[in-house]
Protein backbone atom coordinates (compact mmCIF):
# COMPACT_ATOMS: atom_id res chain seq x y z
CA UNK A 1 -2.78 55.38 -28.55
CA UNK A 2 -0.25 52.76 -30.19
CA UNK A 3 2.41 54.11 -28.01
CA UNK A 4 0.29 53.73 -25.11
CA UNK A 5 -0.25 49.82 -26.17
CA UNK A 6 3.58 48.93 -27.18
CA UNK A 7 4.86 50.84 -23.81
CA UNK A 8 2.36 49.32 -21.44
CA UNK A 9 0.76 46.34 -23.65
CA UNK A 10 2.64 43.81 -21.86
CA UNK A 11 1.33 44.69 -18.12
CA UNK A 12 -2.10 45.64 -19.13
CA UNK A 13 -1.97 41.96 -20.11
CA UNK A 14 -0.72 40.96 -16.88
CA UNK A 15 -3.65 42.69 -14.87
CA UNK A 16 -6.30 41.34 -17.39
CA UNK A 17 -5.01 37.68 -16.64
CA UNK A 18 -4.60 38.67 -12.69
CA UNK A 19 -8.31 39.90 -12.62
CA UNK A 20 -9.75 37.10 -14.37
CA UNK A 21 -7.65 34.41 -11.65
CA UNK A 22 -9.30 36.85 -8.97
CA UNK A 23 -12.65 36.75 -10.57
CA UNK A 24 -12.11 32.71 -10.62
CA UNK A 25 -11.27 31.82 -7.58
CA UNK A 26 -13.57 34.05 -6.14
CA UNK A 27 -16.61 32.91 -7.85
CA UNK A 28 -16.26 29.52 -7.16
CA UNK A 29 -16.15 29.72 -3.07
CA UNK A 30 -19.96 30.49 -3.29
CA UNK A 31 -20.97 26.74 -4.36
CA UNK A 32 -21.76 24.42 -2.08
CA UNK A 33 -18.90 21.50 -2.00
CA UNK A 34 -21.44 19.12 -3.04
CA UNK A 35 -24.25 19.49 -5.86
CA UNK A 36 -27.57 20.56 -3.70
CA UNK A 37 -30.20 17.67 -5.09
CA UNK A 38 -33.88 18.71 -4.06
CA UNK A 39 -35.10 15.62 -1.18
CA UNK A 40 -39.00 15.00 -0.77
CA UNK A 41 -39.98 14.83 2.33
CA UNK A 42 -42.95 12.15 3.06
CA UNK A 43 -45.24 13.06 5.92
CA UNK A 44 -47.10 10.09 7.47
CA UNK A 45 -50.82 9.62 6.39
CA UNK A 46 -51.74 8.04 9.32
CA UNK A 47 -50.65 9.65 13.25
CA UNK A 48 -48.28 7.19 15.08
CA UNK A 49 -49.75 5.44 17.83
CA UNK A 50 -48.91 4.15 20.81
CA UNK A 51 -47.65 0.63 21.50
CA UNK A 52 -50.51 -1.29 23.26
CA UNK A 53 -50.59 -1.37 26.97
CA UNK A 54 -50.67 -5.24 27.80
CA UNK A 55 -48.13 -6.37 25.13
CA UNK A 56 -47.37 -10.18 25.84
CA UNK A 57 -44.45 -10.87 28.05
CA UNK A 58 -41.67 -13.20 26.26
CA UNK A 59 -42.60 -16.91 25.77
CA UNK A 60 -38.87 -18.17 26.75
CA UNK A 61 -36.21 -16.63 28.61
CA UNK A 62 -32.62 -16.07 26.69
CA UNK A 63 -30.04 -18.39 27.25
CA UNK A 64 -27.14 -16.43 28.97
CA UNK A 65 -23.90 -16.04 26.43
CA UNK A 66 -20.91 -17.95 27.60
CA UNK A 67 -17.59 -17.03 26.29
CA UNK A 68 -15.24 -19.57 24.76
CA UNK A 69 -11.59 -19.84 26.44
CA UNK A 70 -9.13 -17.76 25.10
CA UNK A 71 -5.97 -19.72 24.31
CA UNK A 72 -2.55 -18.35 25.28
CA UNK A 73 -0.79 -15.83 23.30
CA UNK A 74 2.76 -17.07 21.93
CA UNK A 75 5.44 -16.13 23.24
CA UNK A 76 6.69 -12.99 22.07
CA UNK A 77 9.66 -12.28 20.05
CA UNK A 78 12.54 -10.22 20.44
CA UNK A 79 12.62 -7.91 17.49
CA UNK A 80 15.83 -6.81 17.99
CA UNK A 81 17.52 -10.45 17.25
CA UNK A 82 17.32 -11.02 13.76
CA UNK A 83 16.37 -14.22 12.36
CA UNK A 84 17.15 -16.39 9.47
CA UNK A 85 14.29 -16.75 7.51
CA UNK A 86 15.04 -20.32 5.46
CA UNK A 87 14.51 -20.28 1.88
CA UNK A 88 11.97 -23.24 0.84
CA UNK A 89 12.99 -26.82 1.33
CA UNK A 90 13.08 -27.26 -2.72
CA UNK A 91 15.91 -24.65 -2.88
CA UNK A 92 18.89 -24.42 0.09
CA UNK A 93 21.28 -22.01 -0.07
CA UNK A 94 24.43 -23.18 -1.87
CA UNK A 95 28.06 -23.52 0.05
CA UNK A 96 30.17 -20.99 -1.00
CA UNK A 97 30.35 -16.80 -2.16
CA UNK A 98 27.24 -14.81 -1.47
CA UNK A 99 25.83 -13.76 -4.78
CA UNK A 100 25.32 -9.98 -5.04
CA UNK A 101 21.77 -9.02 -4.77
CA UNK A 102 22.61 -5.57 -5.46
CA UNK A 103 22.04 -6.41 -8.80
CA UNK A 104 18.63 -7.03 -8.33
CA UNK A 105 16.37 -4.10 -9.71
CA UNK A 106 15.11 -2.16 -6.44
CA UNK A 107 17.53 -3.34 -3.92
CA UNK A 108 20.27 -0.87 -2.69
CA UNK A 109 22.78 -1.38 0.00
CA UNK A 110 20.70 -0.83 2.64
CA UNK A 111 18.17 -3.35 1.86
CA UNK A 112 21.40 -5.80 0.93
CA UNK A 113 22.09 -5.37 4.20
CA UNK A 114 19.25 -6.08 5.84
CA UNK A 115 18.69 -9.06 3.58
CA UNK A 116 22.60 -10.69 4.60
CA UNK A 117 20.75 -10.29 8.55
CA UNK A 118 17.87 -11.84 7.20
CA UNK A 119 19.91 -15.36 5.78
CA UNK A 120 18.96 -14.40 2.19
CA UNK A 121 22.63 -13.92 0.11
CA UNK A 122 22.09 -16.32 -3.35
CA UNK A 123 19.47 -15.98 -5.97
CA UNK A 124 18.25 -19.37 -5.89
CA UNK A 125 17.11 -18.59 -2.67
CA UNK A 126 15.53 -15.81 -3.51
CA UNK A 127 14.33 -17.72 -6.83
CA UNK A 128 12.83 -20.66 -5.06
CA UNK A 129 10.24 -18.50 -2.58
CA UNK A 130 7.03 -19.14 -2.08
CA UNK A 131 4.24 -16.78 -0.96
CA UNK A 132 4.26 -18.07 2.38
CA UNK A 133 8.60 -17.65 1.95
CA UNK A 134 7.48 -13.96 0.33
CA UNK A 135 5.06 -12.29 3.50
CA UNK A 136 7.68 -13.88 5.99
CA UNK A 137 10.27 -12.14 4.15
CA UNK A 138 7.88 -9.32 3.73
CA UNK A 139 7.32 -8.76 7.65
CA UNK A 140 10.90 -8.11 8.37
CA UNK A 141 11.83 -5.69 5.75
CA UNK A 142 9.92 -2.43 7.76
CA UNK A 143 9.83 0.59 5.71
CA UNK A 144 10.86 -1.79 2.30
CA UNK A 145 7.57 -3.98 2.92
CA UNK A 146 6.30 -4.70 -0.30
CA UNK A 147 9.43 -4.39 -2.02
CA UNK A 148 9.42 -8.25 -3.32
CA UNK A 149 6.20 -8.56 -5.18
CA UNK A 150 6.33 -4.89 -6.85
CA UNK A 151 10.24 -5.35 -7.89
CA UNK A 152 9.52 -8.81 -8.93
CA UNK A 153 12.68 -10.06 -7.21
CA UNK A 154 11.45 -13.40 -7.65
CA UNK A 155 11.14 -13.08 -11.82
CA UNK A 156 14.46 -11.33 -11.13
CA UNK A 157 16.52 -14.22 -9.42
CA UNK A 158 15.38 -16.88 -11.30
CA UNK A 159 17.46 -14.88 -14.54
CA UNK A 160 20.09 -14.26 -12.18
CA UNK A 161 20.37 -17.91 -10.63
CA UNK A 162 20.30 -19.66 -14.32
CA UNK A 163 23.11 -17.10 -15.56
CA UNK A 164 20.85 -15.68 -18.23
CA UNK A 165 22.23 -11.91 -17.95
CA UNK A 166 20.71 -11.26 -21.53
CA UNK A 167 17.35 -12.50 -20.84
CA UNK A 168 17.47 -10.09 -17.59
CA UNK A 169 18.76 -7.15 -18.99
CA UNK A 170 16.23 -7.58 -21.50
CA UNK A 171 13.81 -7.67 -19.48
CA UNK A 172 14.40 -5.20 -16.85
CA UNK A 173 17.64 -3.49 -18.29
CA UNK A 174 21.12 -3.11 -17.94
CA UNK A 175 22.69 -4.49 -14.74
């Protein structure tokens, strides 16, 4: 009998564990998806009746509804041109090298691109928005919407701008 155990031990195993899965999944397609709670059902006391026969016409007529003009829909916009978004009048983009945002946590060179397109290429641009600056920004990125407040690319550039690399890698790790 030993033999039989150390020779076929190992698959007996595997059929226990394969029966009991069976047994399990298998048990548990009987039950309702939701928990069946008991509902009382309240039968009227009293039979509904009929609404009365001479029921007193309305006292004043309604006053008809009269829709308020619709003003004209702007103009709409070529999405194919891009557009400058401007950074906020406190902060103008400085004369001189683009900084590179690739440095920023979350942006790769796709999203570097499509910022250049977008007039955003130094920090303190991207330092100085504010959260009207942010969901204009925010519109234009398509499938990177949301990209701005969840990297923090705000927290990010204002490091970057002031030249405190230690205080951002601290923060968000090495460049």
């Amino acid at each position: 009998m030993q033999e039989f155990f150390m020779d076929y031990g190992l698959w007996l195993l595997i059929a226990l564990l394969v029966i009991i899965g069976i047994v399990f999944l298998l048990s548990g397609r009987n039950r309702p998806s939701e928990p069946s709670v008991p509902v009382e059902v309240k039968k009227p006391t009293t039979p509904v009746s009929a609404p009365p026969a001479s029921a007193p016409p309305l006292s004043t007529p309604a006053e008809p509804v009269v829709p308020e003009p619709v003003a004209a829909a702007p103009a709409p916009v070529d999405a194919a041109a891009p557009i400058a978004v401007p950074a906020s009048p406190a902060v103008t983009a400085a004369s001189g090298d683009a900084d590179d945002l690739l440095r920023l946590k979350g942006v790769g060179p796709k999203l570097n691109t499509l910022l250049i397109e977008l007039g955003v290429t130094r920090y303190a641009q991207i330092a100085g928005w504010s959260d009207a600056d942010i969901a204009a920004i925010d519109a234009k990125l398509g499938n990177f919407k949301g990209r701005p407040v969840r990297d923090q690319w705000i927290d990010q550039a204002k490091y970057l701008a002031a030249g405190d690399v230690a205080g951002f890698e601290a923060k968000y790790g090495k460049i």
